[in-house]
C-alpha atoms as a PDB file:
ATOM      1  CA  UNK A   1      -6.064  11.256 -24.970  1.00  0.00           C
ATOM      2  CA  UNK A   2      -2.368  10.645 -25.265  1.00  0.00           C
ATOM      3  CA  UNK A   3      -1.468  12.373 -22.230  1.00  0.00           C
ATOM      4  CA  UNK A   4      -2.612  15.292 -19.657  1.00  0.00           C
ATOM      5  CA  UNK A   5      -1.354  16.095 -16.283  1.00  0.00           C
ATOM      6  CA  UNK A   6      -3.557  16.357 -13.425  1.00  0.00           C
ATOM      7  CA  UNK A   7      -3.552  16.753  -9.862  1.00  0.00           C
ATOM      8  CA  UNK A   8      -6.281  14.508  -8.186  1.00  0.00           C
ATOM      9  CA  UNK A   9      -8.821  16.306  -6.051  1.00  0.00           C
ATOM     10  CA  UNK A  10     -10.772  13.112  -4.835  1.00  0.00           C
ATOM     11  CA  UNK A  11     -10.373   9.446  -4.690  1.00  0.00           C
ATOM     12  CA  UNK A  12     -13.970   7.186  -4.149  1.00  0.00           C
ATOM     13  CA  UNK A  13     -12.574   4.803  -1.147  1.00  0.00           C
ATOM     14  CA  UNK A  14     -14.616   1.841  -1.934  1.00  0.00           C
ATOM     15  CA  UNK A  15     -14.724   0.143  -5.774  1.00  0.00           C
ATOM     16  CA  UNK A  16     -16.451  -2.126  -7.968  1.00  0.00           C
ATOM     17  CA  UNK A  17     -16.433  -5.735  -9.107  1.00  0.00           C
ATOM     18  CA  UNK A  18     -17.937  -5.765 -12.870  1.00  0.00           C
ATOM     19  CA  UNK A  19     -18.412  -8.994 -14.235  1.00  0.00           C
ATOM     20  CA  UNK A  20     -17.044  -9.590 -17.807  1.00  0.00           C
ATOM     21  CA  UNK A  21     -17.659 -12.987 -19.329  1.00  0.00           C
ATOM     22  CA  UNK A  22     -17.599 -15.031 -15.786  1.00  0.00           C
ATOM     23  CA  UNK A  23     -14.185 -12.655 -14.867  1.00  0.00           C
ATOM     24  CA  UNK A  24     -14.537  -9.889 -12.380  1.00  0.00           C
ATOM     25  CA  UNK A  25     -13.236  -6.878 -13.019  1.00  0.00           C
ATOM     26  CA  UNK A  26     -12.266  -3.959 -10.142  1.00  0.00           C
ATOM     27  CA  UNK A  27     -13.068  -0.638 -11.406  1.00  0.00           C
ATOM     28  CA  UNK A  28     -12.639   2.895  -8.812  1.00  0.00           C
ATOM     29  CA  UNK A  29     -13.812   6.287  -9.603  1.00  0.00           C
ATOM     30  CA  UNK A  30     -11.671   9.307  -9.176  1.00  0.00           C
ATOM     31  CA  UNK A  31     -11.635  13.018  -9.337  1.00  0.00           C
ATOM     32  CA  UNK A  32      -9.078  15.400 -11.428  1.00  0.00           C
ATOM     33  CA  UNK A  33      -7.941  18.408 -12.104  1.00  0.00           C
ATOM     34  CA  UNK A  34      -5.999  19.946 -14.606  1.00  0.00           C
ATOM     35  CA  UNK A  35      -5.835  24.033 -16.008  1.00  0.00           C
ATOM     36  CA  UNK A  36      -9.021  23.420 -18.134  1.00  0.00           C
ATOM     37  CA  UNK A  37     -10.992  22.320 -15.112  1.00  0.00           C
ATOM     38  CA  UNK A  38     -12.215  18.749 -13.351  1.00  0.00           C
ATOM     39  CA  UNK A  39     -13.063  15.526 -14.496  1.00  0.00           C
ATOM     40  CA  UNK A  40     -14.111  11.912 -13.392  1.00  0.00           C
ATOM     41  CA  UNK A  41     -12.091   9.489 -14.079  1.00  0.00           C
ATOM     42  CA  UNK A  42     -12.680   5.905 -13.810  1.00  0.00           C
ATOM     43  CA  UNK A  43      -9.196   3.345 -12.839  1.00  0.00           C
ATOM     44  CA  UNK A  44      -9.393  -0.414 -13.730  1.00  0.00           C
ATOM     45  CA  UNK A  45      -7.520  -3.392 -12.505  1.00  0.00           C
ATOM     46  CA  UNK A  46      -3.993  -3.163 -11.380  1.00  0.00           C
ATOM     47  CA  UNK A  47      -3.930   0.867 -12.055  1.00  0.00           C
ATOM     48  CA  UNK A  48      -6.611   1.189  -8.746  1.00  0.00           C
ATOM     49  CA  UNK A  49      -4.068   2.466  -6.206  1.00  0.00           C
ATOM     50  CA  UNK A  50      -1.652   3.975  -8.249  1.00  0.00           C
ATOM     51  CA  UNK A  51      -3.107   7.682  -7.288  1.00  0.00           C
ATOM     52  CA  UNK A  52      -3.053   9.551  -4.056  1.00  0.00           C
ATOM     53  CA  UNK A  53      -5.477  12.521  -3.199  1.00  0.00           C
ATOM     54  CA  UNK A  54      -3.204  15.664  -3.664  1.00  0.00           C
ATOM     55  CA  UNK A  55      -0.698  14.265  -6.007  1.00  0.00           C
ATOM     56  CA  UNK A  56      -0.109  15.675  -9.292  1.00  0.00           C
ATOM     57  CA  UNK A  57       0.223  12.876 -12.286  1.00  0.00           C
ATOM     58  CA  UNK A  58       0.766  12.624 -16.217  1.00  0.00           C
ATOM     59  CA  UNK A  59      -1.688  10.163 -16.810  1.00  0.00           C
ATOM     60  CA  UNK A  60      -0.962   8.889 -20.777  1.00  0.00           C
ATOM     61  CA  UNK A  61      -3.307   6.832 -23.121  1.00  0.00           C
ATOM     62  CA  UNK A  62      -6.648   7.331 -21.359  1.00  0.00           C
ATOM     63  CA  UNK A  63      -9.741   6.904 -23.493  1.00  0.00           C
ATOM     64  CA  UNK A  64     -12.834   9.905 -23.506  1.00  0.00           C
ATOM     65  CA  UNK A  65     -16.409   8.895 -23.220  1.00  0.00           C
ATOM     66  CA  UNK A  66     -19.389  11.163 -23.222  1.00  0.00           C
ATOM     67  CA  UNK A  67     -23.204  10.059 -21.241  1.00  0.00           C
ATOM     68  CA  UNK A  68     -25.820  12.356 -21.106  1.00  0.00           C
ATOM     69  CA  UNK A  69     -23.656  15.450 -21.710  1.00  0.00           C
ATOM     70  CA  UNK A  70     -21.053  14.443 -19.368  1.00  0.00           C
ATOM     71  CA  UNK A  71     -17.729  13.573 -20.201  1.00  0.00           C
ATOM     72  CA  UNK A  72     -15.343  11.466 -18.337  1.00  0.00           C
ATOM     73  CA  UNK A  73     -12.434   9.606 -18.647  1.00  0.00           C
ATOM     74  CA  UNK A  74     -11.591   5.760 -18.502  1.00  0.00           C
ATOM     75  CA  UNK A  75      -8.489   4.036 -18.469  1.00  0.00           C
ATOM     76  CA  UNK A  76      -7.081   0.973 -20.803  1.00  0.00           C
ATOM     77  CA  UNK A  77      -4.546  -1.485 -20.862  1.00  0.00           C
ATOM     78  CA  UNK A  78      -2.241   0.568 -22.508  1.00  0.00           C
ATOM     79  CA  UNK A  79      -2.582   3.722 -19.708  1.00  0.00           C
ATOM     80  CA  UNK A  80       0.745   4.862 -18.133  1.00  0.00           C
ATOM     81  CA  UNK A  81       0.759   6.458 -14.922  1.00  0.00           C
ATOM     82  CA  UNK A  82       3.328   8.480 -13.907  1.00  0.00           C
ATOM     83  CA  UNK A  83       3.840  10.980 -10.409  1.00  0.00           C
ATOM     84  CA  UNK A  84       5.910  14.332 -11.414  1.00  0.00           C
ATOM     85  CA  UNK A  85       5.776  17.582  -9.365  1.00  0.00           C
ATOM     86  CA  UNK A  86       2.774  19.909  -8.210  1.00  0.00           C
ATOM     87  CA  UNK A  87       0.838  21.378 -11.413  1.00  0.00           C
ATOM     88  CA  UNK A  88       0.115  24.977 -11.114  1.00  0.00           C
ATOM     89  CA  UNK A  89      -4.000  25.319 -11.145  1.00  0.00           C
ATOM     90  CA  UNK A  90      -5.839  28.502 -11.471  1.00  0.00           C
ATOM     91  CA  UNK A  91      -7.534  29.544  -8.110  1.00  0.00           C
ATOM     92  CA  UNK A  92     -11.507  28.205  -8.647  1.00  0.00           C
ATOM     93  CA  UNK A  93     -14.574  29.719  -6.952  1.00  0.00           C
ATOM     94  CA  UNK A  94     -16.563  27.059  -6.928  1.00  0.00           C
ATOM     95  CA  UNK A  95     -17.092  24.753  -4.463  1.00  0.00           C
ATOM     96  CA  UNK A  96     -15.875  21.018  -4.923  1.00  0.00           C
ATOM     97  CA  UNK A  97     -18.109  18.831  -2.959  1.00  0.00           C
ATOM     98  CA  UNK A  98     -18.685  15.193  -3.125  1.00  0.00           C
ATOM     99  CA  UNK A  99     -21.141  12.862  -0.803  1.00  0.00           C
ATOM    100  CA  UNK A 100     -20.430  10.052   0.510  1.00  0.00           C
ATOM    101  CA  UNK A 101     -21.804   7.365   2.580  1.00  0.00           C
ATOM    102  CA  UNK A 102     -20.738   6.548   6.091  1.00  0.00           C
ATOM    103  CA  UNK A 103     -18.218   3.521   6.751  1.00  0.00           C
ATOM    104  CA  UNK A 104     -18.812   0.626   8.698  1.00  0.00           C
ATOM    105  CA  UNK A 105     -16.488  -0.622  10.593  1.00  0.00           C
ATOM    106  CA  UNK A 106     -16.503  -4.216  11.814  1.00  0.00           C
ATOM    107  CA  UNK A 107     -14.035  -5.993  14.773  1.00  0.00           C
ATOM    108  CA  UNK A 108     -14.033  -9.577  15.124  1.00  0.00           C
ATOM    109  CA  UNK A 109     -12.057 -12.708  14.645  1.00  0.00           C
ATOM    110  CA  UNK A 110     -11.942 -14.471  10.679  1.00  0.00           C
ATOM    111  CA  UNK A 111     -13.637 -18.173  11.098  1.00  0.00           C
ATOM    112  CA  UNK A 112     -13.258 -19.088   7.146  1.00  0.00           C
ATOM    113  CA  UNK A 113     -11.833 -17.784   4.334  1.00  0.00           C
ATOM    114  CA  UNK A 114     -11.571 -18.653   0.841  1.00  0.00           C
ATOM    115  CA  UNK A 115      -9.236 -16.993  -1.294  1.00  0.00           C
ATOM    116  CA  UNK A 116      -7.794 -17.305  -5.079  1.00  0.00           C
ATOM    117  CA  UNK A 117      -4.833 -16.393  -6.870  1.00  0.00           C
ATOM    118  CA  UNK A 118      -5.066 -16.357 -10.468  1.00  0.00           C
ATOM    119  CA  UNK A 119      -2.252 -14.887 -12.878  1.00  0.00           C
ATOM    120  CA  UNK A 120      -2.275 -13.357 -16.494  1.00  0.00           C
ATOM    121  CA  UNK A 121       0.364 -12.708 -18.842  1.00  0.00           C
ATOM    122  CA  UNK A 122       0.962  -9.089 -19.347  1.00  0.00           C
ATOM    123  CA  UNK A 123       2.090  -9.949 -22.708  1.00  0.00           C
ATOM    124  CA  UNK A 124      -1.300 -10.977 -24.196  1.00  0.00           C
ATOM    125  CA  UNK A 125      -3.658 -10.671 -21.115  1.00  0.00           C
ATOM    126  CA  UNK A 126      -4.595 -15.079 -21.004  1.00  0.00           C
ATOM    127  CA  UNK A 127      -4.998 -16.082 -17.586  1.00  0.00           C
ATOM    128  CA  UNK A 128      -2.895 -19.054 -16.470  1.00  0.00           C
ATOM    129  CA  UNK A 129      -4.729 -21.962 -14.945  1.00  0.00           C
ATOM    130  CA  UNK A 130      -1.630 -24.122 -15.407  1.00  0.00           C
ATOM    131  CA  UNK A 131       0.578 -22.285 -13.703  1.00  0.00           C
ATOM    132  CA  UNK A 132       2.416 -23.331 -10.817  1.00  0.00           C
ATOM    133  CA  UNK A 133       3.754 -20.255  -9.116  1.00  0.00           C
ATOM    134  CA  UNK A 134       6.705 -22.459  -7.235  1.00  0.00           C
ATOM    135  CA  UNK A 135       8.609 -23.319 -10.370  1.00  0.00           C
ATOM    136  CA  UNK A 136      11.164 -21.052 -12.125  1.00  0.00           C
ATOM    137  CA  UNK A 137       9.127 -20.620 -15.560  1.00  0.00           C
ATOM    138  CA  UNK A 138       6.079 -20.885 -16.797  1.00  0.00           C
ATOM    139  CA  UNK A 139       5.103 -20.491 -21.095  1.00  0.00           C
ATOM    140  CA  UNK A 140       2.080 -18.947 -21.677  1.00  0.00           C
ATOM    141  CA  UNK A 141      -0.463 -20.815 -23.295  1.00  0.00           C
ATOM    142  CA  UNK A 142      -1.922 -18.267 -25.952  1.00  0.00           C
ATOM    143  CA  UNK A 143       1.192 -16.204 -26.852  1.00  0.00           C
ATOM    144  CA  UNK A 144       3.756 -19.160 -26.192  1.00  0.00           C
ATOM    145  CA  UNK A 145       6.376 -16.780 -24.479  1.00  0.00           C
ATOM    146  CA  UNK A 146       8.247 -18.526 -22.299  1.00  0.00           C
ATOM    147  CA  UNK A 147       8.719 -16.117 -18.739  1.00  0.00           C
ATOM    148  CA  UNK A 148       9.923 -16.570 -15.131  1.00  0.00           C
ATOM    149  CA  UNK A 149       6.427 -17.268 -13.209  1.00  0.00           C
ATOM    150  CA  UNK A 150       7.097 -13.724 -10.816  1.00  0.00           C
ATOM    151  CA  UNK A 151       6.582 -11.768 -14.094  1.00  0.00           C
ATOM    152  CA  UNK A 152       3.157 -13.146 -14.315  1.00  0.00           C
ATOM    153  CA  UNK A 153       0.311 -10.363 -13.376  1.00  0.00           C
ATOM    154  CA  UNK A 154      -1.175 -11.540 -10.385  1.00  0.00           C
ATOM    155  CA  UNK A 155      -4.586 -11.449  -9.213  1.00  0.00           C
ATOM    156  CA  UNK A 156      -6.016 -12.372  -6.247  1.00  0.00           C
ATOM    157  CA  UNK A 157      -9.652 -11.912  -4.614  1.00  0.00           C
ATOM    158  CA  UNK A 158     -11.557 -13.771  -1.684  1.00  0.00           C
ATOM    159  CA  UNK A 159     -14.569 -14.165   0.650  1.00  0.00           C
ATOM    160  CA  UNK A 160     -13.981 -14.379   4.905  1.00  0.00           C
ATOM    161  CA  UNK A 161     -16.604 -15.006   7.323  1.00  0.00           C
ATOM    162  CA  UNK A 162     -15.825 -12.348  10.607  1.00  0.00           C
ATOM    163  CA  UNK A 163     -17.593 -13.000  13.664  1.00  0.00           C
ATOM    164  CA  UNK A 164     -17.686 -13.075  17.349  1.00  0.00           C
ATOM    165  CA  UNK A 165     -20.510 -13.690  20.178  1.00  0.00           C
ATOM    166  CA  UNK A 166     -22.983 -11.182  18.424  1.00  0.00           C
ATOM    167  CA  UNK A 167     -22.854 -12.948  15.142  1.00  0.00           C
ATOM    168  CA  UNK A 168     -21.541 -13.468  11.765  1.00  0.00           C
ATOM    169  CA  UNK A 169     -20.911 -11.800   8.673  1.00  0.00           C
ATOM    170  CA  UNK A 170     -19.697 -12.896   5.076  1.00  0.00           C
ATOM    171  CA  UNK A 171     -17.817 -10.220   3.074  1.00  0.00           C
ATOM    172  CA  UNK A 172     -15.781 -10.106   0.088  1.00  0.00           C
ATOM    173  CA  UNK A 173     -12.233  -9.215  -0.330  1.00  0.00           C
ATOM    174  CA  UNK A 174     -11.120  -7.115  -3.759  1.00  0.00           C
ATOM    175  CA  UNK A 175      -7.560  -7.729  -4.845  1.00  0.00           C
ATOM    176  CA  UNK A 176      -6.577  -4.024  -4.265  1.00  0.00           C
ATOM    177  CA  UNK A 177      -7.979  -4.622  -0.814  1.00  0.00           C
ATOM    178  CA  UNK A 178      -5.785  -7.948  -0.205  1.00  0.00           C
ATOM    179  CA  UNK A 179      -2.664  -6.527  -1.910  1.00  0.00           C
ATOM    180  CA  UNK A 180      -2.918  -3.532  -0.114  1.00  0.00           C
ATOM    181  CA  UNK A 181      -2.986  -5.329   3.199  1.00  0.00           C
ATOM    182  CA  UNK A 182      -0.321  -7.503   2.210  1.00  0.00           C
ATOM    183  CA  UNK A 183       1.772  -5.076   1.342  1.00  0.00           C
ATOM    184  CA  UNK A 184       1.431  -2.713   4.617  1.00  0.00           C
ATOM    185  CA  UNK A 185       2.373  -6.236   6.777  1.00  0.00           C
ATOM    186  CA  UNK A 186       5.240  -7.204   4.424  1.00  0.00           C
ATOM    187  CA  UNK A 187       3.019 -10.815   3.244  1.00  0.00           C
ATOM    188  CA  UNK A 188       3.346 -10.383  -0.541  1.00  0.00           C
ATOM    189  CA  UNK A 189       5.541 -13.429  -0.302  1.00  0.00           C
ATOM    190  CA  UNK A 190       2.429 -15.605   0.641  1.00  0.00           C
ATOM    191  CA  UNK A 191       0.514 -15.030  -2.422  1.00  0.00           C
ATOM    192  CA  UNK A 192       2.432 -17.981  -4.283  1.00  0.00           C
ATOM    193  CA  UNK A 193       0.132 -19.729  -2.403  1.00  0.00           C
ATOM    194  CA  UNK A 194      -3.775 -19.122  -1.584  1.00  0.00           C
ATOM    195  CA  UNK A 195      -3.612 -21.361   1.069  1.00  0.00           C
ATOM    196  CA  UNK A 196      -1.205 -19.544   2.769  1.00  0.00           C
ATOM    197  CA  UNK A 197      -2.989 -16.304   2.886  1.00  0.00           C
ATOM    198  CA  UNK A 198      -6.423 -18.071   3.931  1.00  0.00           C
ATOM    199  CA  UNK A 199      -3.640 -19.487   7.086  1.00  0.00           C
ATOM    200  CA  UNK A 200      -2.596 -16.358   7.652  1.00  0.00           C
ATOM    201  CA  UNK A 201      -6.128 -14.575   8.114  1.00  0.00           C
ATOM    202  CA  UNK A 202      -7.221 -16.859  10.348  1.00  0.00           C
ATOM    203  CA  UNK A 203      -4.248 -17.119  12.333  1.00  0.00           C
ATOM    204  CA  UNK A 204      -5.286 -13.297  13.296  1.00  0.00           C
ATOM    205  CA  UNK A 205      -6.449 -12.926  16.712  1.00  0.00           C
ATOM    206  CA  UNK A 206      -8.926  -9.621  15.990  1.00  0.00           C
ATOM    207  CA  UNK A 207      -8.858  -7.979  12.131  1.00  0.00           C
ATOM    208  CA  UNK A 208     -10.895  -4.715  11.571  1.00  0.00           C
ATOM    209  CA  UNK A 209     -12.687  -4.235   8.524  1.00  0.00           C
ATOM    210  CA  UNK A 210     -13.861  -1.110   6.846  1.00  0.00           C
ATOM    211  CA  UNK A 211     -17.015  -1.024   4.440  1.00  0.00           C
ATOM    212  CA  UNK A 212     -18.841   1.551   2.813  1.00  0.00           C
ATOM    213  CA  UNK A 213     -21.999   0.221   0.907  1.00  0.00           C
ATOM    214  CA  UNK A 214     -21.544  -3.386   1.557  1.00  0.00           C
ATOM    215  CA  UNK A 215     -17.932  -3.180  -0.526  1.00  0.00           C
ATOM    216  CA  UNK A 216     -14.857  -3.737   1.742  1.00  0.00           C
ATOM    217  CA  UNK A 217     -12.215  -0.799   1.738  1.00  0.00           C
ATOM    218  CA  UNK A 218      -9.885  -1.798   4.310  1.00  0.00           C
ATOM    219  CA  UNK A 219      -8.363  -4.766   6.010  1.00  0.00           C
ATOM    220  CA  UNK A 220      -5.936  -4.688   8.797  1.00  0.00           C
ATOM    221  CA  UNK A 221      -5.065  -6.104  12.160  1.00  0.00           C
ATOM    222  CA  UNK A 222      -6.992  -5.396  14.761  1.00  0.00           C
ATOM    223  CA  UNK A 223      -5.476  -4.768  18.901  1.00  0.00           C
ATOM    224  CA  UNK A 224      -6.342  -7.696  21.133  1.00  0.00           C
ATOM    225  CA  UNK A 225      -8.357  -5.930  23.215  1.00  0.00           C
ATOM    226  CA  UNK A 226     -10.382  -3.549  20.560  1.00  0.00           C
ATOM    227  CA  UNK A 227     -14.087  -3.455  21.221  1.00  0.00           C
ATOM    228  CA  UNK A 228     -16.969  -1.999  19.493  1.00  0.00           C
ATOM    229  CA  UNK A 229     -17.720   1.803  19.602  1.00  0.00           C
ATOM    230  CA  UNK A 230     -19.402   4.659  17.873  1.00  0.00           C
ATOM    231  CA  UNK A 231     -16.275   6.508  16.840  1.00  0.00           C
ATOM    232  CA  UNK A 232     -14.952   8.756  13.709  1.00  0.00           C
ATOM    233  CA  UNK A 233     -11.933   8.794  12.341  1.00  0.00           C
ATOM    234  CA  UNK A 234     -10.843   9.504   9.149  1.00  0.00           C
ATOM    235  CA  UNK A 235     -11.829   7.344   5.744  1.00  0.00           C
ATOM    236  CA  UNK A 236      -8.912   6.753   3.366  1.00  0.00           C
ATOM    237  CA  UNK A 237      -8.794   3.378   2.287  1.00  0.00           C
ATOM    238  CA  UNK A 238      -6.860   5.230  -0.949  1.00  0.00           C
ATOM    239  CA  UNK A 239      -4.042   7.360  -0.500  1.00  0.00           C
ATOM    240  CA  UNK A 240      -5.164  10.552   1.405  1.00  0.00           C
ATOM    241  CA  UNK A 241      -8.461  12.573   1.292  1.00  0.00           C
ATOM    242  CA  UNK A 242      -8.322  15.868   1.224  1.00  0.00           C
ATOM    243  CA  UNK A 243     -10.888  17.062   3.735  1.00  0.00           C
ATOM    244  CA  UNK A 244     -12.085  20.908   4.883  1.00  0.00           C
ATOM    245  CA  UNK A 245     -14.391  20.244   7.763  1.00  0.00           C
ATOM    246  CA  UNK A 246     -13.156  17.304   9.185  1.00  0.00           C
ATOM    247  CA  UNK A 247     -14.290  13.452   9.291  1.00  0.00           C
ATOM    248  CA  UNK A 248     -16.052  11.340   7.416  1.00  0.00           C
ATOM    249  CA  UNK A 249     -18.638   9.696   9.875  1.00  0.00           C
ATOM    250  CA  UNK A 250     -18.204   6.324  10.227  1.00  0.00           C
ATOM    251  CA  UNK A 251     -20.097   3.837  12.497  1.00  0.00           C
ATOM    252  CA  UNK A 252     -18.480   0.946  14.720  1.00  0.00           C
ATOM    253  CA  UNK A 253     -20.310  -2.160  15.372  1.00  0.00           C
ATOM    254  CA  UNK A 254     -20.155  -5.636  16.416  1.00  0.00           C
ATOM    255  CA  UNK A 255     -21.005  -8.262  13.981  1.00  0.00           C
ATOM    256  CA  UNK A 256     -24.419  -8.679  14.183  1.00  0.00           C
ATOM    257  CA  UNK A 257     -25.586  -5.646  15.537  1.00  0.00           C
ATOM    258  CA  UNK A 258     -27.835  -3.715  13.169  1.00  0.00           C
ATOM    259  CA  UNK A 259     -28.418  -0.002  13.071  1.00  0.00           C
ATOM    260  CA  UNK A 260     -31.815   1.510  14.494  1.00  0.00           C
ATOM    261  CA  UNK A 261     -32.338   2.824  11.431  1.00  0.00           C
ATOM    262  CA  UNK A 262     -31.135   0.720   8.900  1.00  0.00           C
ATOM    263  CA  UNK A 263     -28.528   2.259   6.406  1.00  0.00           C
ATOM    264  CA  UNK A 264     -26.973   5.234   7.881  1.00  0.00           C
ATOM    265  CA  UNK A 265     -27.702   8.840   6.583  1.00  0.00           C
ATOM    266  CA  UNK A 266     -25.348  11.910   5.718  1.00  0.00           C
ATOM    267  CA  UNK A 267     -25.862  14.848   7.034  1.00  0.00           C
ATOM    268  CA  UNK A 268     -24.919  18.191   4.865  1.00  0.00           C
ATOM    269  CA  UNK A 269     -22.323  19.337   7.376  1.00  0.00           C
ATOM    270  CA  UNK A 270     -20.875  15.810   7.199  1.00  0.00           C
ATOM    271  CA  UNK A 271     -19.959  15.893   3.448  1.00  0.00           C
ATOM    272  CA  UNK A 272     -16.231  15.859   2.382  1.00  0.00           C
ATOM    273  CA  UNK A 273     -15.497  18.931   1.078  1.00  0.00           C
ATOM    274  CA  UNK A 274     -13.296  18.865  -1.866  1.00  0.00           C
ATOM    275  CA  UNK A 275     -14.517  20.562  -4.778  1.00  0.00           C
ATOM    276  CA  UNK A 276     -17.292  20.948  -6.771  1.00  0.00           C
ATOM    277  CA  UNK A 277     -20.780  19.667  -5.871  1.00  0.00           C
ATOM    278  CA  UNK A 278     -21.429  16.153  -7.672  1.00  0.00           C
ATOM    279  CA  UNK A 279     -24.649  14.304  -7.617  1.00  0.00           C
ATOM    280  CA  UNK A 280     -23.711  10.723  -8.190  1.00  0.00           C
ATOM    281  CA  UNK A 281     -25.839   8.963 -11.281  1.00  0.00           C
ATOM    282  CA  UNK A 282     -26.218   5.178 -10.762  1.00  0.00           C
ATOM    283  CA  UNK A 283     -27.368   5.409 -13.965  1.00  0.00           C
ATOM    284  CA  UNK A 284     -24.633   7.057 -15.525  1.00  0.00           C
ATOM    285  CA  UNK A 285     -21.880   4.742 -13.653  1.00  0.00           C
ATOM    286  CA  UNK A 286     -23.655   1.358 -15.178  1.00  0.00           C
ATOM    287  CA  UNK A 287     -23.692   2.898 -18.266  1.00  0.00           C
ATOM    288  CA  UNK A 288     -20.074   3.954 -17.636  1.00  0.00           C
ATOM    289  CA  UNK A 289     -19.297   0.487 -16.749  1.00  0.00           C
ATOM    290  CA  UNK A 290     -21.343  -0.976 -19.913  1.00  0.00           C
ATOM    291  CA  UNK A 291     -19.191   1.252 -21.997  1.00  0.00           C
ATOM    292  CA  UNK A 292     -15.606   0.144 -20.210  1.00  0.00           C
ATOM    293  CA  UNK A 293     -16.609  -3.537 -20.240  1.00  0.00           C
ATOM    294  CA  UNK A 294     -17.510  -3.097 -24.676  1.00  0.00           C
ATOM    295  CA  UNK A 295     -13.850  -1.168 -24.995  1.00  0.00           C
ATOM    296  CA  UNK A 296     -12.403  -4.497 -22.971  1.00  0.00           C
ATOM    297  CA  UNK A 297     -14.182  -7.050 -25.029  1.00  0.00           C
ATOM    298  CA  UNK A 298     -13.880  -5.340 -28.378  1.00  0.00           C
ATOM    299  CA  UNK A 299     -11.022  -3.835 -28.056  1.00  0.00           C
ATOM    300  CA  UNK A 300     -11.856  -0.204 -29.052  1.00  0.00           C
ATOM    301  CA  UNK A 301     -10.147   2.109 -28.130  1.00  0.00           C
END
């Protein structure tokens, strides 16, 4: 598809880490809308972020597949987003619904982290092990370009341990989730050095983290004296849901502290409303994912 314009109805809070030949990949699924109707659409890699919920897009170069009758849409290395004004959408009768799981919430203090920074040319897509992101230039070692080391993609990921007198936990950190927090506390500076963002975390005195089936959709600083508490409040880890009867549940807890009934349940009253009822196919997304990682590796388009 060489270009459509959309306005997006419904952005999936947490993502995925796919594993293409020993490199992990973050995809996020999405919800659009244009004058013909909806459709899913799945974001890769540095384009996760790039929508809001409510914003109206031309998305350009997106690639079509079809599973089981369905079709959806995937994006490539070549896909161009662009924001432009509201599109004008007939008025649908349907209902636009979409379940999701509750989010977890977890306050306590970061004892060890791990974190890497890799970079990639956007030129040819090789990753740079050589690279030293405190010189001036760097020349890529598959295309041979010399460029100035800042206009290397970069890539970062991680793993923290959060804890506090009820326990421990180990959770991973995506790169949108690390950028994003980096961004919101002005940091970005600090990822010419890993070292210097695993300093940082644990410099924090409390950090609250966000997870919705055991993937981490927010990071950010926590108040000295937050404690845990069944609250709600509402989910965005993305831009901004759209919601018609009101929050998201999400359950606060101390590290630690499991649930009495193991993973939480969602109620029908409790779904975000936004649209038109879709039953989520694990099946469907792997093969989804299967499909993406082929396109990647082969280069199909």
């Amino acid at each position: 598809v060489s270009s459509l314009e959309v306005r997006v109805n419904y952005i999936k809070p947490a993502t995925e880490m796919v594993d293409v030949r020993g490199d992990c990949i973050e995809m996020q699924t999405c919800y659009v809308e244009d004058v013909s109707g909806w459709i899913k659409i799945q974001l890769w890699d540095t384009l996760i972020g790039k929508l809001v919920s409510g914003k109206s897009y031309c998305i350009r170069n997106v690639c079509t597949r079809q599973y089981a009758g369905c079709l959806f849409l995937t994006t490539s290395r070549t896909t161009e987003i662009e924001e432009f004004a509201n599109v004008s959408l007939p008025t649908r009768v349907e209902d636009f619904r979409v379940d999701e799981d509750p989010v977890t919430i977890i306050i306590g203090e970061i004892n060890a982290a791990e974190i890497t920074v890799s970079r990639r040319c956007r030129k040819c897509q090789a990753w740079q092990n050589d690279l030293n992101a405190k010189e001036q230039y760097h020349r890529c070692r598959r295309c041979g370009l010399l460029q100035k080391c800042q206009n290397y993609e970069c890539i970062t990921k991680g793993k923290v341990s959060i804890g506090n007198s009820f326990g421990e936990e180990d959770v991973t950190l995506s790169n949108s989730v690390l950028k994003r927090y980096l961004t919101d506390e002005k940091l970005l500076h600090l990822l010419s050095d890993s070292q210097d963002i695993e300093e940082h975390l644990l410099s924090m005195e409390k950090c609250k983290i966000k997870m919705q089936n055991n993937f981490v959709v927010c990071l950010e600083k926590a108040s000295t004296d937050a404690s845990a508490a069944f609250i709600q409040e509402e989910v965005p880890a993305v831009g901004s849901v759209q919601k018609e009867d009101g929050l998201v549940p999400v359950v606060t807890r101390q590290v630690g502290e499991e649930s009495t009934d193991g993973e939480p349940s969602i109620s029908e009253d409790q779904k975000v409303a936004v649209g038109i009822d879709v039953d989520e196919d694990p099946v469907d997304e792997e093969v989804a994912v299967a499909m993406r990682v082929e396109q990647e590796v082969t280069g199909i388009t």
